[in-house]
N, C-alpha and C. Protein backbone atom coordinates (compact mmCIF):
# COMPACT_ATOMS: atom_id res chain seq x y z
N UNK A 1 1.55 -9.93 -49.23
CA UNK A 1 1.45 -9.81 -47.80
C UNK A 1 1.47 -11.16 -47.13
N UNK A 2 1.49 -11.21 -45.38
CA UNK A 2 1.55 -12.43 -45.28
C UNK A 2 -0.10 -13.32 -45.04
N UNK A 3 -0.15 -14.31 -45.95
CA UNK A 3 -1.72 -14.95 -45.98
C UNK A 3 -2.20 -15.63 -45.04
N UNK A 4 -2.18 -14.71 -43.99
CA UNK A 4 -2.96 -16.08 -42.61
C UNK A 4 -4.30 -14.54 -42.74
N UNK A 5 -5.62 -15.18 -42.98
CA UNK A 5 -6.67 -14.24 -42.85
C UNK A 5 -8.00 -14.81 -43.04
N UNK A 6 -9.08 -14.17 -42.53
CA UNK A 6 -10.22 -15.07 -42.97
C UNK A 6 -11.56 -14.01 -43.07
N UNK A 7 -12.76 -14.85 -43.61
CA UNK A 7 -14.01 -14.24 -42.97
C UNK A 7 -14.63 -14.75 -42.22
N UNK A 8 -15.19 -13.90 -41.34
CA UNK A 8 -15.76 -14.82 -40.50
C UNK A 8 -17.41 -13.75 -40.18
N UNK A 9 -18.21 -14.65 -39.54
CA UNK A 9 -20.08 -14.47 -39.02
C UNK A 9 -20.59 -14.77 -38.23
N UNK A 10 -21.00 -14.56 -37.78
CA UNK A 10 -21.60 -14.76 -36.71
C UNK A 10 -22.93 -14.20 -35.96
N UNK A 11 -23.78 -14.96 -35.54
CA UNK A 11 -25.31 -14.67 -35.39
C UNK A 11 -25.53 -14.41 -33.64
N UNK A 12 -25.87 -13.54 -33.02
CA UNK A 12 -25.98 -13.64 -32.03
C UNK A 12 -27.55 -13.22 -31.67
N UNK A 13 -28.31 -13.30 -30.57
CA UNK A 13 -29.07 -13.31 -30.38
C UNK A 13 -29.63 -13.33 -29.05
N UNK A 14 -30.02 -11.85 -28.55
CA UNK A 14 -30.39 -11.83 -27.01
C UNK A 14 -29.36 -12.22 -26.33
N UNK A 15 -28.09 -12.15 -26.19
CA UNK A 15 -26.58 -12.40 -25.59
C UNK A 15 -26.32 -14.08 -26.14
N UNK A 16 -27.20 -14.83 -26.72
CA UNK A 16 -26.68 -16.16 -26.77
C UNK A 16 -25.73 -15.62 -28.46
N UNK A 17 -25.21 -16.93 -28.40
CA UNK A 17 -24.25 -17.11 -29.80
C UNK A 17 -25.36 -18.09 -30.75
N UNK A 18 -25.73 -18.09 -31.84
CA UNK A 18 -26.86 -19.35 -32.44
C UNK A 18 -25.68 -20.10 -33.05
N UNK A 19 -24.87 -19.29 -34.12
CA UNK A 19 -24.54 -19.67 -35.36
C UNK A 19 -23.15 -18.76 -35.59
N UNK A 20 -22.01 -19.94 -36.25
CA UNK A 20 -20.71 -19.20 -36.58
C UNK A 20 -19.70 -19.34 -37.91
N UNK A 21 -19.82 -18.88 -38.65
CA UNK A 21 -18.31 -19.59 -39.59
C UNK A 21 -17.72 -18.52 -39.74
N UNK A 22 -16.48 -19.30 -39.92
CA UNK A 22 -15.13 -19.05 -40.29
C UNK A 22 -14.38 -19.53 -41.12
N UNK A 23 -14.29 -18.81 -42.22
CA UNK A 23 -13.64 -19.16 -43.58
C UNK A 23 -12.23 -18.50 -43.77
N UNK A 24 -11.44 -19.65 -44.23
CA UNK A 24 -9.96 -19.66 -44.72
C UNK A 24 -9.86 -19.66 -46.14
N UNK A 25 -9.57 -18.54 -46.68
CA UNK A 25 -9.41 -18.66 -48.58
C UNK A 25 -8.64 -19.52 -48.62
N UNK A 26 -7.23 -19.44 -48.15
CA UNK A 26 -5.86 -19.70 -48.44
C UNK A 26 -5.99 -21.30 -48.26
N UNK A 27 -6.42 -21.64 -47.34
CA UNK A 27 -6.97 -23.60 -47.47
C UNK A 27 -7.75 -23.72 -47.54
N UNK A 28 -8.88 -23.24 -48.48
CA UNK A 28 -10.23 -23.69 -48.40
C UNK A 28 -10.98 -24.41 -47.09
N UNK A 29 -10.54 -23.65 -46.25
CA UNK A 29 -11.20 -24.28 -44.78
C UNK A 29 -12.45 -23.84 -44.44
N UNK A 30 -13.59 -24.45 -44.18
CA UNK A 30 -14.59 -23.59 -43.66
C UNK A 30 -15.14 -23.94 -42.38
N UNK A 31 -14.64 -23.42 -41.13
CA UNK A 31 -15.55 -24.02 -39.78
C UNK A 31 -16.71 -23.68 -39.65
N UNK A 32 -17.54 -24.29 -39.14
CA UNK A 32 -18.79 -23.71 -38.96
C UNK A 32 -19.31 -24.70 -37.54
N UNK A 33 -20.05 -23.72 -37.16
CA UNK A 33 -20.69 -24.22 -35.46
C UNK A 33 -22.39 -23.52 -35.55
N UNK A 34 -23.16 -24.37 -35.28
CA UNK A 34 -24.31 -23.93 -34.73
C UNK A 34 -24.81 -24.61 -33.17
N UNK A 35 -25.36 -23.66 -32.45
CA UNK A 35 -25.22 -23.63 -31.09
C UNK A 35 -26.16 -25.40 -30.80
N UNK A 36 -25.80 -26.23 -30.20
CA UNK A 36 -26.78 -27.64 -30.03
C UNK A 36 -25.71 -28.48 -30.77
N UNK A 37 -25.62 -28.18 -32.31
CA UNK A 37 -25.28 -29.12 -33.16
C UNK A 37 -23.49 -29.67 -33.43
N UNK A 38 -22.97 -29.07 -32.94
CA UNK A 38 -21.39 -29.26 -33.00
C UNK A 38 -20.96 -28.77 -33.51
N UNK A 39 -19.46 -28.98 -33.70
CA UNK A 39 -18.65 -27.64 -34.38
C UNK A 39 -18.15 -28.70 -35.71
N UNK A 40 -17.36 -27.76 -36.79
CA UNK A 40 -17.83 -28.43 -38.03
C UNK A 40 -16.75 -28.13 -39.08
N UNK A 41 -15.67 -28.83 -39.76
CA UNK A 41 -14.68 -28.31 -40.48
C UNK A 41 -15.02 -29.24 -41.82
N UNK A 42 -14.94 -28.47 -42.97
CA UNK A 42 -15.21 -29.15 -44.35
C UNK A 42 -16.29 -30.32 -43.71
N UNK A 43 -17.22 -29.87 -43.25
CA UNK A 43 -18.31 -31.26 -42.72
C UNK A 43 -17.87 -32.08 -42.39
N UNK A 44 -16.56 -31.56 -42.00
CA UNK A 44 -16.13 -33.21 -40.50
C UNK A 44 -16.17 -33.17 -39.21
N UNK A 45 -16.96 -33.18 -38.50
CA UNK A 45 -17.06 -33.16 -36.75
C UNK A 45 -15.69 -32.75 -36.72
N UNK A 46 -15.61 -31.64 -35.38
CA UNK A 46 -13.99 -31.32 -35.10
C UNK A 46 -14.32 -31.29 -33.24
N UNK A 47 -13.33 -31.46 -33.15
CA UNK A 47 -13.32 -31.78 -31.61
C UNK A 47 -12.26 -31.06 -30.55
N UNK A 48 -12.00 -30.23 -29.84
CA UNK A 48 -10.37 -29.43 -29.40
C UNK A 48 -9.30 -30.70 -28.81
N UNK A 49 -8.29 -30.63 -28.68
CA UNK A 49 -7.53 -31.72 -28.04
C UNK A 49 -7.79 -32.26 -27.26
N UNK A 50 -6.68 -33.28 -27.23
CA UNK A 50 -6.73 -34.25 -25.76
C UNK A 50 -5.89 -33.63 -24.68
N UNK A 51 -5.14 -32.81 -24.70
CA UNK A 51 -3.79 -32.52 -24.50
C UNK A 51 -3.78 -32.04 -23.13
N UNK A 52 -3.19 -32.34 -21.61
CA UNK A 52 -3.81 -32.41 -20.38
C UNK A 52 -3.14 -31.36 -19.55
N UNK A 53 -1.67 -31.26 -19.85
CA UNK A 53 -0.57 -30.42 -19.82
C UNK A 53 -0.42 -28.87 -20.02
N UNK A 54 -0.05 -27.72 -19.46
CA UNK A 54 0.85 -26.63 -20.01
C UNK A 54 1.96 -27.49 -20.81
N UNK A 55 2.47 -27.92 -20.44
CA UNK A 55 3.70 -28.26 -20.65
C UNK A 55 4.04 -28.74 -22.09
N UNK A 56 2.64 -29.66 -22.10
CA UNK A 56 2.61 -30.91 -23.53
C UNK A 56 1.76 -29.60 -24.53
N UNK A 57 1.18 -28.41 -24.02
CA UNK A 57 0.60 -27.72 -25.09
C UNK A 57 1.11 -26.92 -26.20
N UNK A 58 0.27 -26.79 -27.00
CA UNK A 58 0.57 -25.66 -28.41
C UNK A 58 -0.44 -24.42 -28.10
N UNK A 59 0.50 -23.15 -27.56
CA UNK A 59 -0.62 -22.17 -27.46
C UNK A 59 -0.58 -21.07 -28.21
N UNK A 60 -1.39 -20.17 -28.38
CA UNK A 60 -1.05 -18.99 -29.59
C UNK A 60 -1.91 -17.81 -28.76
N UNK A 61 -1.77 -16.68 -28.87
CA UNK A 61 -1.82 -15.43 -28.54
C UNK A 61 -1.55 -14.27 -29.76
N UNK A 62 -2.21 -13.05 -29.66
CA UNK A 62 -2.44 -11.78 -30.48
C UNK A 62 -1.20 -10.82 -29.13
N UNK A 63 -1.21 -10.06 -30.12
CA UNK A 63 -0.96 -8.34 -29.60
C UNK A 63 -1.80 -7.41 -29.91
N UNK A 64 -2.41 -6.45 -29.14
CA UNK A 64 -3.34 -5.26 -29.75
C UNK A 64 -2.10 -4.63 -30.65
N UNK A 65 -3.00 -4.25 -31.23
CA UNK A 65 -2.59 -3.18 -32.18
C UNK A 65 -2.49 -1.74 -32.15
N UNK A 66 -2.62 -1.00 -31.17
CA UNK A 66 -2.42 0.07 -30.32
C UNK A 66 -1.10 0.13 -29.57
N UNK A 67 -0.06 1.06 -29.14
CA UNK A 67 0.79 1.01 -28.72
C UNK A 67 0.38 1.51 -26.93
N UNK A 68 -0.75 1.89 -26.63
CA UNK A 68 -0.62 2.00 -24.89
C UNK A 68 -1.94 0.62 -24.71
N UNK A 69 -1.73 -0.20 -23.98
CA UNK A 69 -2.66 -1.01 -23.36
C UNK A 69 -1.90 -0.96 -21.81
N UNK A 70 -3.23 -1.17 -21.37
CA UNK A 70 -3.14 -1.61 -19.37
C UNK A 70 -2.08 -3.05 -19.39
N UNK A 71 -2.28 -3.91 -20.01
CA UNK A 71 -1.91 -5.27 -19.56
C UNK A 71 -1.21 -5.62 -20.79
N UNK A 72 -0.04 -5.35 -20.35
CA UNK A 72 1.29 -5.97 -21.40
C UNK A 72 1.44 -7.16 -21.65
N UNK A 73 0.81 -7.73 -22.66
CA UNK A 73 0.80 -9.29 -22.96
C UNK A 73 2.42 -10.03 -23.08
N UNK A 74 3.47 -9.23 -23.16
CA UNK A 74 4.49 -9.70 -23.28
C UNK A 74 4.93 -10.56 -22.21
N UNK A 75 4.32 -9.76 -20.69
CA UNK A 75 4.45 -10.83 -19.39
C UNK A 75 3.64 -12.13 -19.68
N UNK A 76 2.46 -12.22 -20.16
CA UNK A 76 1.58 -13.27 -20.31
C UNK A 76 2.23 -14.14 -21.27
N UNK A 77 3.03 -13.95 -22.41
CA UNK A 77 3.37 -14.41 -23.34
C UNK A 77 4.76 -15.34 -22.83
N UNK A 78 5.79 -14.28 -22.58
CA UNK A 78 6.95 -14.68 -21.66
C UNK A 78 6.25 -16.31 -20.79
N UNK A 79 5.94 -15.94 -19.90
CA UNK A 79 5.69 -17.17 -18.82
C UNK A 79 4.96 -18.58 -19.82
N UNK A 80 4.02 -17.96 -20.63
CA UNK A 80 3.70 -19.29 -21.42
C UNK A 80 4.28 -20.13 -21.91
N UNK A 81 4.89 -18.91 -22.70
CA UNK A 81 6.29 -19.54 -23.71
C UNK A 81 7.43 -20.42 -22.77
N UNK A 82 7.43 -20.36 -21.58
CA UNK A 82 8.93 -20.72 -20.84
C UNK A 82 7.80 -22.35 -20.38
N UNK A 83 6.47 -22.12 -20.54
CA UNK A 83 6.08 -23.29 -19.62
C UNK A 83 5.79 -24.29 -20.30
N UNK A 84 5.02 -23.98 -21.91
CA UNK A 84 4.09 -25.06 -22.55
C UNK A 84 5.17 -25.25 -23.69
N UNK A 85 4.73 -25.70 -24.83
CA UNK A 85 5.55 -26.51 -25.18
C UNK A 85 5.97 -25.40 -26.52
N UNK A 86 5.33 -24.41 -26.60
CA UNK A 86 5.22 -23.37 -27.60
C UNK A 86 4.07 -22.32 -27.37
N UNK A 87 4.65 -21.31 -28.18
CA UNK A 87 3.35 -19.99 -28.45
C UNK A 87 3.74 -19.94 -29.80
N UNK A 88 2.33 -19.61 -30.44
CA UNK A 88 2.64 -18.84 -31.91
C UNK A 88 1.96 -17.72 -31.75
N UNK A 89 2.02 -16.56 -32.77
CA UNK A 89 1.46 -15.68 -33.05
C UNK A 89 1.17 -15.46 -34.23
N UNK A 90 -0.17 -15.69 -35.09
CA UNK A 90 -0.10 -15.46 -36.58
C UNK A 90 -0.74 -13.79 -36.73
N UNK A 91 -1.41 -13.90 -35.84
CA UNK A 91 -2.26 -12.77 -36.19
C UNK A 91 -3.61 -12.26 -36.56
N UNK A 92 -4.78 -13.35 -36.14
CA UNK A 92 -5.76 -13.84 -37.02
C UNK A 92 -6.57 -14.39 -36.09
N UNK A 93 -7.09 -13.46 -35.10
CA UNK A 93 -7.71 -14.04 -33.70
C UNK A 93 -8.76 -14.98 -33.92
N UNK A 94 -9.52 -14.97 -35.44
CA UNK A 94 -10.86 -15.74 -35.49
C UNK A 94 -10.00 -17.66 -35.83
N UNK A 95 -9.24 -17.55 -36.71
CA UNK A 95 -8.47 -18.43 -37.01
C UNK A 95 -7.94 -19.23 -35.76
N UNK A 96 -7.30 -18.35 -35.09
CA UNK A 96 -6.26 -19.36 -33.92
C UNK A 96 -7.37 -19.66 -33.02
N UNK A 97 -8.91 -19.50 -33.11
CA UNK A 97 -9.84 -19.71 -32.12
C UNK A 97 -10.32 -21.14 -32.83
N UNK A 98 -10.54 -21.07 -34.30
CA UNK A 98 -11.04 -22.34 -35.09
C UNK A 98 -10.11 -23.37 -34.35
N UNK A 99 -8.55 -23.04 -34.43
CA UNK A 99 -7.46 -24.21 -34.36
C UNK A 99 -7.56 -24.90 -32.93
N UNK A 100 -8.34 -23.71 -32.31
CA UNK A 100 -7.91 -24.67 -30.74
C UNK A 100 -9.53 -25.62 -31.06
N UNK A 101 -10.62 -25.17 -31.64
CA UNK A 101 -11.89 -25.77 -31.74
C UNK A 101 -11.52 -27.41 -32.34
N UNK A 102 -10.89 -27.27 -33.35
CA UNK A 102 -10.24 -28.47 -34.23
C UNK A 102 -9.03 -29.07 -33.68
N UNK A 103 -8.60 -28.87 -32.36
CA UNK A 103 -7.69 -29.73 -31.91
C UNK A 103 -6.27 -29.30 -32.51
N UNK A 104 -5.77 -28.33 -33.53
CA UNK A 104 -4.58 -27.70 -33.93
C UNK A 104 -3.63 -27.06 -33.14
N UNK A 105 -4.17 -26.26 -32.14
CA UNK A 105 -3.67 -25.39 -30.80
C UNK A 105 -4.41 -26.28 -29.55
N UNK A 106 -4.12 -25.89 -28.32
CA UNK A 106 -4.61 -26.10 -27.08
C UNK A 106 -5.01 -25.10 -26.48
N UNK A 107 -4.76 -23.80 -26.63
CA UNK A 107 -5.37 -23.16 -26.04
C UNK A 107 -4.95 -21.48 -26.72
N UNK A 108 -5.03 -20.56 -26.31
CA UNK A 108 -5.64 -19.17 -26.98
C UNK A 108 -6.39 -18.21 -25.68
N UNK A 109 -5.01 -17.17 -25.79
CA UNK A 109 -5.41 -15.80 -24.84
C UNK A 109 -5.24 -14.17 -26.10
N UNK A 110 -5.93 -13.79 -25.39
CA UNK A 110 -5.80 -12.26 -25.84
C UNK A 110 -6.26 -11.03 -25.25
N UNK A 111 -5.61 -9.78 -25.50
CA UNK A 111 -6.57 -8.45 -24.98
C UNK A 111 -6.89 -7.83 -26.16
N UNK A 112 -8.22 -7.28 -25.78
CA UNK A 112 -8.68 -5.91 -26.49
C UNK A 112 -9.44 -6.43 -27.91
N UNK A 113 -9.92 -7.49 -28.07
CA UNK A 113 -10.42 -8.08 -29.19
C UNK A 113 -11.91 -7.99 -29.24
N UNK A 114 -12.45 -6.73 -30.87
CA UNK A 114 -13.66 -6.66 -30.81
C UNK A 114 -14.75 -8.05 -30.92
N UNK A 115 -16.13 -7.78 -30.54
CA UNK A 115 -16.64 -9.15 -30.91
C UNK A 115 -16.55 -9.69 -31.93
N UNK A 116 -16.37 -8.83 -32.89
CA UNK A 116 -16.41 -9.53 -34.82
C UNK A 116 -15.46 -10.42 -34.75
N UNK A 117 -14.51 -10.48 -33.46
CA UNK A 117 -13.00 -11.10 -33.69
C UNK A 117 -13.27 -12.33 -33.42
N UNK A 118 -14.21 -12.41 -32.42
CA UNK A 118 -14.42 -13.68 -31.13
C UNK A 118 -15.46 -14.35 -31.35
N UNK A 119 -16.35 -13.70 -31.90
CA UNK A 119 -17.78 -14.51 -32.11
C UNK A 119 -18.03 -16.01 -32.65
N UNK A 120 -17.50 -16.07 -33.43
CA UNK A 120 -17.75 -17.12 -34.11
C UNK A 120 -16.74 -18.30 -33.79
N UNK A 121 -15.47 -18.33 -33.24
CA UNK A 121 -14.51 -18.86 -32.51
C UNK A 121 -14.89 -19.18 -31.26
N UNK A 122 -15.86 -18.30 -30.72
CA UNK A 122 -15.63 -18.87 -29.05
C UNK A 122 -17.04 -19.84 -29.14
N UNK A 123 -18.22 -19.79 -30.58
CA UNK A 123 -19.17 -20.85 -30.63
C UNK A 123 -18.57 -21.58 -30.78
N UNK A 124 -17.61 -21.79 -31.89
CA UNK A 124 -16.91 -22.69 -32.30
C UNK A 124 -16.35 -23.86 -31.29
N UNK A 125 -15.51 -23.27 -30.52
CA UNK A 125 -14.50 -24.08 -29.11
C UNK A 125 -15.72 -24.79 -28.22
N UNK A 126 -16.64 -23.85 -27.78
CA UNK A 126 -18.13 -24.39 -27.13
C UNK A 126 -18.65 -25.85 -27.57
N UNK A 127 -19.30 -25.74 -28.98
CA UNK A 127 -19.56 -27.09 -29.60
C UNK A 127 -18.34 -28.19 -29.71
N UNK A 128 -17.41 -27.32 -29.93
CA UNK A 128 -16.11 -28.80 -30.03
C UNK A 128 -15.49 -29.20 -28.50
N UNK A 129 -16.21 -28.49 -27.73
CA UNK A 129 -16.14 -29.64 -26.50
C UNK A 129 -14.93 -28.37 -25.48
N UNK A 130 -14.60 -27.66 -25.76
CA UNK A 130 -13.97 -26.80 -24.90
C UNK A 130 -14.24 -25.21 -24.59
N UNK A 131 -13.22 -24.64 -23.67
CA UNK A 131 -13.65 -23.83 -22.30
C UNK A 131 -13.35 -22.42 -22.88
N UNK A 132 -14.05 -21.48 -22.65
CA UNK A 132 -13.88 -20.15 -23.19
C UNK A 132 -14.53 -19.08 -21.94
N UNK A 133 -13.12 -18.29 -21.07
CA UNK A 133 -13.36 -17.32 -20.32
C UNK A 133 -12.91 -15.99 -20.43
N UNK A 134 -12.94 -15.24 -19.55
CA UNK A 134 -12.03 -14.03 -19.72
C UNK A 134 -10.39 -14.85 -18.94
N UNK A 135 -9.73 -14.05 -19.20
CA UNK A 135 -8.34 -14.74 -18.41
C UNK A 135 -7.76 -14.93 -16.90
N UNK A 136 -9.41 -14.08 -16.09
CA UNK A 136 -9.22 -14.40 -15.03
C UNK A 136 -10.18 -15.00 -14.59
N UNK A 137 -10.81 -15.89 -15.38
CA UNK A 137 -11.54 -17.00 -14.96
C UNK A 137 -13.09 -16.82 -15.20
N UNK A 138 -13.64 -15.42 -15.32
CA UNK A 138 -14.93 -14.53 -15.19
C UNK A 138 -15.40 -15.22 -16.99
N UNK A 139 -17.01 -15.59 -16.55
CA UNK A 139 -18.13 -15.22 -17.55
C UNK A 139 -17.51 -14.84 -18.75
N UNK A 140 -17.30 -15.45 -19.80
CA UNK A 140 -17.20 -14.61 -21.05
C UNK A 140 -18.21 -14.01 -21.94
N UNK A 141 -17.85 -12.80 -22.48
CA UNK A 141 -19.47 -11.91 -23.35
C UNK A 141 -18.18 -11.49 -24.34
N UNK A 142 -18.95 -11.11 -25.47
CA UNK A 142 -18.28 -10.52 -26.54
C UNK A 142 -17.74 -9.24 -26.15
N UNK A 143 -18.28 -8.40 -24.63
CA UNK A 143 -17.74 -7.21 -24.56
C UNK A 143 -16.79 -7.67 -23.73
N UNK A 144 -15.99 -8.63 -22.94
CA UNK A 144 -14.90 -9.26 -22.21
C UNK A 144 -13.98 -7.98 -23.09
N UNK A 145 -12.98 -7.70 -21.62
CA UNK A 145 -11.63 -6.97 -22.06
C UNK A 145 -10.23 -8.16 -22.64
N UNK A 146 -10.69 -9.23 -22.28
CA UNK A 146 -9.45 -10.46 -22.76
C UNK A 146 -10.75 -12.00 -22.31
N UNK A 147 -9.66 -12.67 -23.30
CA UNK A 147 -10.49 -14.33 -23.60
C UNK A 147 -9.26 -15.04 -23.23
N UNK A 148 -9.63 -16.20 -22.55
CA UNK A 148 -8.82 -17.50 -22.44
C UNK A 148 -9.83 -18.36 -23.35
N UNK A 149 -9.63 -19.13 -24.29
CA UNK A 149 -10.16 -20.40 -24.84
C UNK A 149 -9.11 -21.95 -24.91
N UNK A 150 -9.67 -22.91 -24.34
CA UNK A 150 -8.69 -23.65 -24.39
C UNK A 150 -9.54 -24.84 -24.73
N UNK A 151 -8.73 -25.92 -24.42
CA UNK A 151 -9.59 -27.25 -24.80
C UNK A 151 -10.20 -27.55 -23.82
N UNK A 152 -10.11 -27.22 -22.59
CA UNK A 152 -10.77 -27.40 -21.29
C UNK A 152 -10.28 -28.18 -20.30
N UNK A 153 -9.44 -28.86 -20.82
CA UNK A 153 -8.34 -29.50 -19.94
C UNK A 153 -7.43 -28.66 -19.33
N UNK A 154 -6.24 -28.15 -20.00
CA UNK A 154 -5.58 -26.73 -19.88
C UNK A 154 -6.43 -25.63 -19.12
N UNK A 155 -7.09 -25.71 -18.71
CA UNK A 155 -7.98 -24.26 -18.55
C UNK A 155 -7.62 -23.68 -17.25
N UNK A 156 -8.06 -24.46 -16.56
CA UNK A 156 -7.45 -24.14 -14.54
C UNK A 156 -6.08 -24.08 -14.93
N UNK A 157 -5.04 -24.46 -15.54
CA UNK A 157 -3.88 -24.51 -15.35
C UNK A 157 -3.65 -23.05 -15.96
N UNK A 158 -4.25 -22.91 -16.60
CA UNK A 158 -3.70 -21.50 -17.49
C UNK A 158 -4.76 -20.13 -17.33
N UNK A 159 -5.36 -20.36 -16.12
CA UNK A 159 -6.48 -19.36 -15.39
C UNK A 159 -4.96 -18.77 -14.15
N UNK A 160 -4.42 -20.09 -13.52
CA UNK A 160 -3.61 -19.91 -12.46
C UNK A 160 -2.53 -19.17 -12.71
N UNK A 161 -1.81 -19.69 -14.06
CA UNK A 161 -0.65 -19.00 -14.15
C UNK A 161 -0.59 -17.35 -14.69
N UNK A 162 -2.22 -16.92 -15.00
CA UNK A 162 -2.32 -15.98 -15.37
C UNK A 162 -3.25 -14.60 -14.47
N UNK A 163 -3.54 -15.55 -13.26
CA UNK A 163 -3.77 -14.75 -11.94
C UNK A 163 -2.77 -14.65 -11.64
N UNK A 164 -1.33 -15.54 -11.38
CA UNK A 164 -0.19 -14.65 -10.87
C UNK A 164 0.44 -13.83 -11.45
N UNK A 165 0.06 -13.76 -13.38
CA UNK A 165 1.08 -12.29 -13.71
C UNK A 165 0.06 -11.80 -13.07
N UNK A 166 -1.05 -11.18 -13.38
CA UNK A 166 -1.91 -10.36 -13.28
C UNK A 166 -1.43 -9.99 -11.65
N UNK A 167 -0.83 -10.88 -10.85
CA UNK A 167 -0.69 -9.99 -9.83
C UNK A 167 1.01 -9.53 -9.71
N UNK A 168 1.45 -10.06 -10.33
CA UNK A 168 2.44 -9.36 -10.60
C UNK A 168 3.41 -10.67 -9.85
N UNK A 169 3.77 -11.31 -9.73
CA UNK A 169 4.72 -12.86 -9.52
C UNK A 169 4.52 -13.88 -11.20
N UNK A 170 6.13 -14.29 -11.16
CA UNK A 170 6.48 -15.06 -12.17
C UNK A 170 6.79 -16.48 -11.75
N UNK A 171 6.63 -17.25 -12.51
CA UNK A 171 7.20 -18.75 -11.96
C UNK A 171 8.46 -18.57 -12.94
N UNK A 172 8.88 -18.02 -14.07
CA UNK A 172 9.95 -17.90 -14.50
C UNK A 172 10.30 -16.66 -15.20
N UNK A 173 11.45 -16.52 -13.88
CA UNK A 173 11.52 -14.19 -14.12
C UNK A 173 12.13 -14.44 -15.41
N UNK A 174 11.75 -12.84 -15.53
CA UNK A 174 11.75 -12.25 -17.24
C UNK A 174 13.37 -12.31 -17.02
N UNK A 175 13.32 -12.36 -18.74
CA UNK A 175 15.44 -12.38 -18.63
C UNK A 175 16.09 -10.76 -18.61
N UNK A 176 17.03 -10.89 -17.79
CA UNK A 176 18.17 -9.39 -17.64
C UNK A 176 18.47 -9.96 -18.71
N UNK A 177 18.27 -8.20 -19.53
CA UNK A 177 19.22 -7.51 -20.44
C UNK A 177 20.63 -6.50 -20.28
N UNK A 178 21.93 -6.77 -20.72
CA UNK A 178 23.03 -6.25 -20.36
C UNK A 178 23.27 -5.22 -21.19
N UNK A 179 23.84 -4.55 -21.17
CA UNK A 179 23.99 -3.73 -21.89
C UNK A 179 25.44 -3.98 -23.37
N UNK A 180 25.92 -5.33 -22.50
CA UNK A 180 26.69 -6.31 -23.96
C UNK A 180 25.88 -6.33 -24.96
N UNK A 181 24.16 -7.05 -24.16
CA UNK A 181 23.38 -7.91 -25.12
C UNK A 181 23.64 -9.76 -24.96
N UNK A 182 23.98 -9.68 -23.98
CA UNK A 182 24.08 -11.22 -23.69
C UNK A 182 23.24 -11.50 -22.61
């Protein structure tokens, strides 16, 4: 199968987050964050980027796994993809949350992701110095219907461009399909 996967833990307590890891078999990676103390890869301080830009960023995004959702990430995805410098999608919401914590990604949206998904990722981004909301800017809780996490730089920039799908305006319309296929 394909090996992007992990375990991950996470301690919560009276709505706070204490304590998080996130383990990678496949690279022996282990993040770990406790709430005060910083965020933490193979016991090396990790820190999210410098990176100031949509433009200059690396961003990554999920799809639910359900075929009816309210909010078609494909619009959200589309406009990213046309603005920053990339999107990936591996598939592995706790993972692509470590990468933006460790400076790998810049930032990280999604819908419909239980807390087991988020927990330990959004301590994670917290201690390494960056911003974790819902995608329209609101309080994040593990019961959030969607997460923005970014490095915190990116954050207003990618709150904005995602209040205008949400209202339905593009800064770069979706592409006509012909019925050639061109």
């Amino acid at each position: 199968g394909f090996p992007v996967f992990n375990v991950t833990l996470a301690l919560e307590r009276a709505g706070d987050l204490i304590t998080g890891v996130i383990y990678d078999p496949t690279r022996q990676e282990m993040f770990a964050a406790e709430r005060g103390s910083g965020a933490w890869l193979n016991q090396r301080r990790i820190r999210v980027s410098r990176v100031e830009k949509i433009e200059e960023s690396l961003l990554a995004t999920g799809f639910p796994n359900w075929r009816r959702h309210k909010d078609v990430n494909v619009h959200f995805f589309h406009q990213a993809a046309m603005l920053s410098h990339g999107v990936r999608r591996a598939g592995a919401a706790a993972l692509d949350l470590a990468y933006v914590a460790c400076g790998r990604l810049d930032g990280y949206w999604e819908f419909g992701l239980n807390p087991w998904d988020v927990a330990a990722g959004v301590l994670l981004i917290r201690e390494a110095g960056g911003s974790v909301t819902t995608m329209r800017g609101a309080a994040f809780d593990l019961r959030s219907p969607h997460i923005l996490a970014t490095n915190g730089r990116i954050h207003s920039e990618l709150e904005a461009l995602f209040a205008e799908v949400f209202s339905g305006r593009y800064r770069v319309p979706l592409p006509v399909v012909t019925a050639a296929g061109s």
